[in-house]
Protein backbone atom coordinates (compact mmCIF):
# COMPACT_ATOMS: atom_id res chain seq x y z
CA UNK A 1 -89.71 55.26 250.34
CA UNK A 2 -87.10 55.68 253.01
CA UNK A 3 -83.54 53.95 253.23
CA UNK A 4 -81.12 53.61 255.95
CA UNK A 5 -78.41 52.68 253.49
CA UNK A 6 -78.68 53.66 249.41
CA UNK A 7 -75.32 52.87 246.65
CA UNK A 8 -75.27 54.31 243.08
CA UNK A 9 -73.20 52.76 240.83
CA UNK A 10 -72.98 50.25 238.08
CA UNK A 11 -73.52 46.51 239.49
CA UNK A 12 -71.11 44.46 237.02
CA UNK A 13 -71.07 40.95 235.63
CA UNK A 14 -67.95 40.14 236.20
CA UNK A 15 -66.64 37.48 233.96
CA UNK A 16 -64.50 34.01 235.56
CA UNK A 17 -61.71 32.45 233.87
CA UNK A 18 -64.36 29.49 232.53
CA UNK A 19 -66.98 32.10 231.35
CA UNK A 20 -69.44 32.11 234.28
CA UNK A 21 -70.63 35.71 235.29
CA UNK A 22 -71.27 36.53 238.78
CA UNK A 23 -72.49 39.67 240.66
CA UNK A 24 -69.62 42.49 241.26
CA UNK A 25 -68.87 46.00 241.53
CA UNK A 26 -68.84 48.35 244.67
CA UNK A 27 -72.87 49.12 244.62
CA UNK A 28 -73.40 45.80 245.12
CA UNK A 29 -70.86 44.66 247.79
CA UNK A 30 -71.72 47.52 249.87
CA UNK A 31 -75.03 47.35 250.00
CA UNK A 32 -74.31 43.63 251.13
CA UNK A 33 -72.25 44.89 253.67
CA UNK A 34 -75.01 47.74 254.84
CA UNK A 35 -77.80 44.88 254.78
CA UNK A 36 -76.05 42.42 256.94
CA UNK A 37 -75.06 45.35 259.39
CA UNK A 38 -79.02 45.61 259.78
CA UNK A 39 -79.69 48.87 257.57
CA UNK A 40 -82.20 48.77 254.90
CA UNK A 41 -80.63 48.88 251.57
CA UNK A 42 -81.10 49.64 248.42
CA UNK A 43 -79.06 49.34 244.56
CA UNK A 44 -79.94 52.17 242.15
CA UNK A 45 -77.99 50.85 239.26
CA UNK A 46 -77.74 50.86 235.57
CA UNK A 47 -77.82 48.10 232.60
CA UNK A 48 -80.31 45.21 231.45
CA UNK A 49 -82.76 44.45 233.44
CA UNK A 50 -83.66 41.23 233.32
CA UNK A 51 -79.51 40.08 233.44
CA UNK A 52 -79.21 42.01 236.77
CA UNK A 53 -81.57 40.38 238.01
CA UNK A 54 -80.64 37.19 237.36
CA UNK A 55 -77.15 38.19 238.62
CA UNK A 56 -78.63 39.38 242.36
CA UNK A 57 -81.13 36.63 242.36
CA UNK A 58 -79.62 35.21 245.49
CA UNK A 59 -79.52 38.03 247.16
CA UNK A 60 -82.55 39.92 246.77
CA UNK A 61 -84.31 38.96 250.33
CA UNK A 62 -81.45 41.36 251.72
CA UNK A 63 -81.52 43.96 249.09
CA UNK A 64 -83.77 46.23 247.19
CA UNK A 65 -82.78 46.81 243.57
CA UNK A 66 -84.10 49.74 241.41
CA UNK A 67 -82.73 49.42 237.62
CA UNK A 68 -82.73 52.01 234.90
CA UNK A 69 -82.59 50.64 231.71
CA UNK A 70 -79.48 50.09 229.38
CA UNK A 71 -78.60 48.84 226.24
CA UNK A 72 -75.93 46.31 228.23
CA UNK A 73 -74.79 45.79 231.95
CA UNK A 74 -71.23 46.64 232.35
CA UNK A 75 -69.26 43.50 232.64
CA UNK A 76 -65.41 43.31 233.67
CA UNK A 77 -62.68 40.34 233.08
CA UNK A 78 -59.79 40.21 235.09
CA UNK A 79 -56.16 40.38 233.34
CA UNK A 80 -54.52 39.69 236.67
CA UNK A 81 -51.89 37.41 235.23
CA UNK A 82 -50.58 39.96 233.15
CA UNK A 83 -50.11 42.90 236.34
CA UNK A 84 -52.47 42.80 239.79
CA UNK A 85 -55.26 44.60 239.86
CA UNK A 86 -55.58 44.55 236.05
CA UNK A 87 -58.91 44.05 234.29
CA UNK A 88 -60.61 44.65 231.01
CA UNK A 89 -64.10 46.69 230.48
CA UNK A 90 -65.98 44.21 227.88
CA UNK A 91 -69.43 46.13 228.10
CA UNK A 92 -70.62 49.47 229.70
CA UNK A 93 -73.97 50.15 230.70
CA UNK A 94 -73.38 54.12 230.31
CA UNK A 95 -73.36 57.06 232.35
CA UNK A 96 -76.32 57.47 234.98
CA UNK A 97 -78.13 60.53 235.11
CA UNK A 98 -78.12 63.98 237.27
CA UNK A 99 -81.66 63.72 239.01
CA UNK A 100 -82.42 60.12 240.27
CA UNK A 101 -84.46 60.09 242.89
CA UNK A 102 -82.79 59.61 246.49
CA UNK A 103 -84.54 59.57 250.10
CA UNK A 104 -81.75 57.88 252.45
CA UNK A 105 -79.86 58.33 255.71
CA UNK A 106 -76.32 57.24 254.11
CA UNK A 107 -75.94 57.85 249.57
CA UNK A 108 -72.80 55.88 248.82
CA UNK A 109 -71.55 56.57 245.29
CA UNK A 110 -69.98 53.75 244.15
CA UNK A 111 -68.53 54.32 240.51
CA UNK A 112 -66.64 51.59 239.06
CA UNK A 113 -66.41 53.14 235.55
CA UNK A 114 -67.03 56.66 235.67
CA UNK A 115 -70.89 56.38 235.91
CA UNK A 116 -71.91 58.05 238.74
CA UNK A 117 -74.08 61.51 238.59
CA UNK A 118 -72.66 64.82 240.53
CA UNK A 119 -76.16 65.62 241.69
CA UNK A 120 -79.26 63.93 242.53
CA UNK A 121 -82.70 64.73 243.76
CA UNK A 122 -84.13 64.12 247.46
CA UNK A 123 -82.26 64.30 250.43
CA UNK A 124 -79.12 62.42 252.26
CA UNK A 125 -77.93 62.91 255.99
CA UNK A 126 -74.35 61.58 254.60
CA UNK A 127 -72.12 61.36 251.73
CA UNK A 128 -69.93 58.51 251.44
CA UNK A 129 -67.89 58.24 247.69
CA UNK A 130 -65.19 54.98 246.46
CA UNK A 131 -63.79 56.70 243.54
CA UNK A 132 -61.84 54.21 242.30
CA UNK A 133 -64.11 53.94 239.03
CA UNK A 134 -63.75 57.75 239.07
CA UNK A 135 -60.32 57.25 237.74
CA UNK A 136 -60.48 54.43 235.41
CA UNK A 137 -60.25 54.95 232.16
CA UNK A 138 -60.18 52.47 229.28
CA UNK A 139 -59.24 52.85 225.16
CA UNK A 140 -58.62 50.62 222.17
CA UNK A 141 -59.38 47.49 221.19
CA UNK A 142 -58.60 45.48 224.17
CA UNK A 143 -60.50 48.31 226.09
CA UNK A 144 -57.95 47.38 229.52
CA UNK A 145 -58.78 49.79 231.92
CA UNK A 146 -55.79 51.97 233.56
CA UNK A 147 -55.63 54.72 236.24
CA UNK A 148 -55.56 58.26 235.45
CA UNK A 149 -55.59 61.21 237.72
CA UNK A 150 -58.79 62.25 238.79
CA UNK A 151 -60.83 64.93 237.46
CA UNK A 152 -62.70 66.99 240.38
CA UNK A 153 -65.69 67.23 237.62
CA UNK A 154 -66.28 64.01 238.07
CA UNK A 155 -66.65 64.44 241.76
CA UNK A 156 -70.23 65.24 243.80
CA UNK A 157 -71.06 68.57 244.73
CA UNK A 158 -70.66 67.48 248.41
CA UNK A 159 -69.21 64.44 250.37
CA UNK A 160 -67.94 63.26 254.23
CA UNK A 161 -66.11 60.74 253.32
CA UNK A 162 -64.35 59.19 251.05
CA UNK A 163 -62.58 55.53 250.83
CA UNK A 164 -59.83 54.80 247.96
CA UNK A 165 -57.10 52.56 248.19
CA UNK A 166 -53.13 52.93 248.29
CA UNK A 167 -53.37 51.79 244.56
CA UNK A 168 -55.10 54.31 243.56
CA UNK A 169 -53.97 56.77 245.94
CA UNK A 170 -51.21 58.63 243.12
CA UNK A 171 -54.27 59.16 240.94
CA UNK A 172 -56.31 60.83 243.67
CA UNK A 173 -53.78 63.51 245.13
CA UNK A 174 -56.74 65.86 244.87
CA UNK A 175 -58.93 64.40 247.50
CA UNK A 176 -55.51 64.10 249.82
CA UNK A 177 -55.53 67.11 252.55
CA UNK A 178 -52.77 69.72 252.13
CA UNK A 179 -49.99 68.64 254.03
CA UNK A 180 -50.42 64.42 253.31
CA UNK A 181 -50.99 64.78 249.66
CA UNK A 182 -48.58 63.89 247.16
CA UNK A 183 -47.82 65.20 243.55
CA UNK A 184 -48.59 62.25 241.78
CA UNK A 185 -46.76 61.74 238.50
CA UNK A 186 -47.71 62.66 235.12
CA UNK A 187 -49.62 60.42 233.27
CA UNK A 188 -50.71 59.99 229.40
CA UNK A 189 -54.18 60.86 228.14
CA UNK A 190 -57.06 58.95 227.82
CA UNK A 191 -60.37 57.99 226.63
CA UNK A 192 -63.50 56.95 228.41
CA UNK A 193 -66.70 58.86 228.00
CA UNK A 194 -65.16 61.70 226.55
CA UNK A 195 -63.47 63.59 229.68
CA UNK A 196 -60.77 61.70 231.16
CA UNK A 197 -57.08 62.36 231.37
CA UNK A 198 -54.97 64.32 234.00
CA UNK A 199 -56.14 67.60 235.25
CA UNK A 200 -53.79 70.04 236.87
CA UNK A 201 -54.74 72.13 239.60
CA UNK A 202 -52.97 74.99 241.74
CA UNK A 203 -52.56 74.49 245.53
CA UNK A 204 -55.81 76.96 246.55
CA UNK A 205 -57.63 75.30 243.76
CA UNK A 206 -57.04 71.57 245.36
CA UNK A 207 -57.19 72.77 248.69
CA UNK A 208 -61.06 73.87 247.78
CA UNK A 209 -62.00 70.32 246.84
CA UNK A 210 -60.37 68.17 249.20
CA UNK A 211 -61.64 70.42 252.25
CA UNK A 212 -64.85 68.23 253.00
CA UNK A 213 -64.64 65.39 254.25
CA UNK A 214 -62.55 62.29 256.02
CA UNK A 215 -60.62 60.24 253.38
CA UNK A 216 -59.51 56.84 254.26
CA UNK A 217 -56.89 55.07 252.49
CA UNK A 218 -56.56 51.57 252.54
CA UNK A 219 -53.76 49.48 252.43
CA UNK A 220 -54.24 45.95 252.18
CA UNK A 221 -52.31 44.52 254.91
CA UNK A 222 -50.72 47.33 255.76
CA UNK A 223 -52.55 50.18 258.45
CA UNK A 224 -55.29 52.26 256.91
CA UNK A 225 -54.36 55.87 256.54
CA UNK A 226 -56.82 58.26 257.83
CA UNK A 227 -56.86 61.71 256.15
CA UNK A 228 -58.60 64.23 258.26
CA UNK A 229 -59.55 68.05 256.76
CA UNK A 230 -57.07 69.40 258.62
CA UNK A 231 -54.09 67.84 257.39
CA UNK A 232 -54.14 65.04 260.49
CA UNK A 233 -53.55 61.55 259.68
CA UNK A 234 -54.41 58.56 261.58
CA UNK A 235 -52.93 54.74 261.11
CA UNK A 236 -54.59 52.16 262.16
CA UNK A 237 -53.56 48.47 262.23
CA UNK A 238 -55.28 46.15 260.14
CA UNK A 239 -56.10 43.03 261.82
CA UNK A 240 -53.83 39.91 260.67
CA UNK A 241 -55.66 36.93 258.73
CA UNK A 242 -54.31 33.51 259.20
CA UNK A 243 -55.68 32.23 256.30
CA UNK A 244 -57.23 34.58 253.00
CA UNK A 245 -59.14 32.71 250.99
CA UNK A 246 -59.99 35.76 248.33
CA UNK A 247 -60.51 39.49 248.89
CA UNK A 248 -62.82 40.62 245.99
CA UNK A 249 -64.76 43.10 247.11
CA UNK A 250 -62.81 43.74 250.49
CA UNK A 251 -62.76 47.30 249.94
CA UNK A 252 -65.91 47.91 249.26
CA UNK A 253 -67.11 46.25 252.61
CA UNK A 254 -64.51 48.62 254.22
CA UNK A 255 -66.03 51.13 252.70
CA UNK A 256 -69.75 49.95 253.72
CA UNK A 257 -68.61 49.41 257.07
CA UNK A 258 -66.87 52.58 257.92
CA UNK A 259 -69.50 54.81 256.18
CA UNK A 260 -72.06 53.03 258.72
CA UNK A 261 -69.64 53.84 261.59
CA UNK A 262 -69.16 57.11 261.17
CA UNK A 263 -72.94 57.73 260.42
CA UNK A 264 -73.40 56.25 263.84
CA UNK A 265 -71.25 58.52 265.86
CA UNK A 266 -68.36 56.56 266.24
CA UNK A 267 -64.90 58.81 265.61
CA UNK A 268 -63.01 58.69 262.05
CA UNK A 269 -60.47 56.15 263.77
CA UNK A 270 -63.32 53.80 265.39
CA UNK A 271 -64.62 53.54 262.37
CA UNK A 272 -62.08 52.50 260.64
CA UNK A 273 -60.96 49.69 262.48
CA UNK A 274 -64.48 48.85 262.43
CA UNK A 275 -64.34 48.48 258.91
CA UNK A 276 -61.05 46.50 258.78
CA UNK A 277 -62.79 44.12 261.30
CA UNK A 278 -65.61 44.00 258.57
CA UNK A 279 -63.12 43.26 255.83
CA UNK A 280 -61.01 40.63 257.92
CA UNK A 281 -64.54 38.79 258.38
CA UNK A 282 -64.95 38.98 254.56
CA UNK A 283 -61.42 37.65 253.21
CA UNK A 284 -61.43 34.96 255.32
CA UNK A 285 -64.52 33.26 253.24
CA UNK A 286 -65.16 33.20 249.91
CA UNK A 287 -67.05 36.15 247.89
CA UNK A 288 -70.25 37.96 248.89
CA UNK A 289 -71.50 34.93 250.98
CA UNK A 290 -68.63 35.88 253.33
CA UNK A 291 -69.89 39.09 254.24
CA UNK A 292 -70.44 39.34 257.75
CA UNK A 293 -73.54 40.43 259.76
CA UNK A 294 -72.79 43.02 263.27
CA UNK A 295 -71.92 39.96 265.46
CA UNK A 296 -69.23 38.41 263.44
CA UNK A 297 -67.61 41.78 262.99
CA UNK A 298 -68.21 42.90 266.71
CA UNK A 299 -66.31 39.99 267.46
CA UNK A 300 -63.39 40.07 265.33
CA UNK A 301 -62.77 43.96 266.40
CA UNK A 302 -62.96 42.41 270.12
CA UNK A 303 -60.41 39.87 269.23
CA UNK A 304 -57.90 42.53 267.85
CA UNK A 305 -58.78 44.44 270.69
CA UNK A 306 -57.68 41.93 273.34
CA UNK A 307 -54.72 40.78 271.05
């Protein structure tokens, strides 16, 4: 069957301060955010089945879910009182696959711990890759997950865009076009899955890999940096919220958003304050019920426009 919208990736249970687990993890916020723009969308994830689908239950009218088995579904706890951003990996469902199945007009690969296959089978019209979970990496007993420079291994054969945000941005010099990217600083090895840890590359060597594609960077409330093959970048304003009542999964709906955009035609800086629109609409409520459908984000873009 055909898709207008398909994200690979690990959904997560992520775990509250009292113990409840809810729904998380960039698969499943974008494909929210693809749903509620109209697109037909569908989960290929990884873990137990019959906890995943407990954790989507209330959102299964919008998406289509197709599970391969695990032994456990990843599930992440947030540190964030120790340092922001900060979480723990308490369970991981594993690496997926080379050769799932794929027929859809957009593939987003949506890693959040260094899951997602290089190559698939079936066909795509675009690309669209978070790597944030491409550079996460996670060891000892407390298993709290760091950033380490990212391996172009990891990455797909092919891509035309890809969203990561300032955080991460020092670990990702190699998807940064010559001429915006900076050496990012050395960092210590580590372990998760076997393959992580800094990997050096030569100028022609980097230049190979990062040639493909638009990368947006993201910068909270701060403009969005947009990196274009040729060494051009773009800034564009992100809109300003009165009131933020959480952002979890913000970046992900960015990332939903200004895949979608640029899959429609619109240019690399359109879409992106498309997408911020889309992520103003979704910090501005609280979690995935927040995500906004094309209206409510054609309207806040309008508003910024006449401010």
């Amino acid at each position: 069957m055909h898709f207008d919208y398909t994200t690979v990736g690990h959904v997560s249970a992520d775990v509250m301060p009292d113990g409840a687990r809810r729904a998380g993890g960039s698969a499943f916020y974008s494909a929210l955010q693809a749903a509620r723009l109209g697109l037909q969308s569908r989960i290929i994830t990884q873990g137990v089945e019959a906890e995943l689908q407990s954790l989507l239950a209330p959102y299964r009218s919008e998406l289509e879910l197709q599970i391969v088995p695990a032994s456990e579904t990843t599930a992440l706890q947030s540190t964030g009182d120790r340092a922001p951003h900060a979480q723990r990996l308490l369970a991981w469902a594993g690496r997926m696959e080379e050769g799932i199945e794929i027929d859809s007009s957009i593939v987003h690969l949506a890693p959040i711990a260094r899951e997602t296959p290089r190559r698939w089978s079936g066909s795509a019209d675009f690309i669209g890759l978070t790597a944030q979970g491409l550079v996460r990496a996670w060891s000892g007993a407390d298993r709290e997950i760091r950033l380490v420079a990212l391996a172009p291994a990891l990455l797909p054969e092919h891509w035309d865009a890809v969203v990561i945000s300032e955080h991460e941005r020092e670990s990702c010099t190699v998807l940064i076009p010559p001429g915006a990217r900076r050496r990012a600083p050395s960092r210590g090895p580590a372990v998760a899955g076997g393959d992580a840890g800094r990997t050096a590359l030569s100028d022609e060597a980097a230049s190979a890999v990062v040639d493909r594609g638009v990368v947006a960077v993201t910068a909270a409330a701060r403009p969005t940096s947009i990196h274009m093959p040729d060494g051009e970048v773009a800034r564009v304003k992100v809109p300003v919220i009165d009131e933020l009542c959480d952002d979890v999964g913000a970046g992900d709906v960015f990332a939903a958003a200004f895949f979608v955009a640029l899959h429609e035609g619109r240019s690399a800086r359109a879409a992106a304050a498309f997408a911020n629109a889309a992520a103003a609409v979704r910090i501005a409520g609280a979690g995935a019920d927040a995500i906004g459908d094309r209206t409510a984000i054609e309207a806040r873009l309008g508003g910024i426009a006449r401010a």
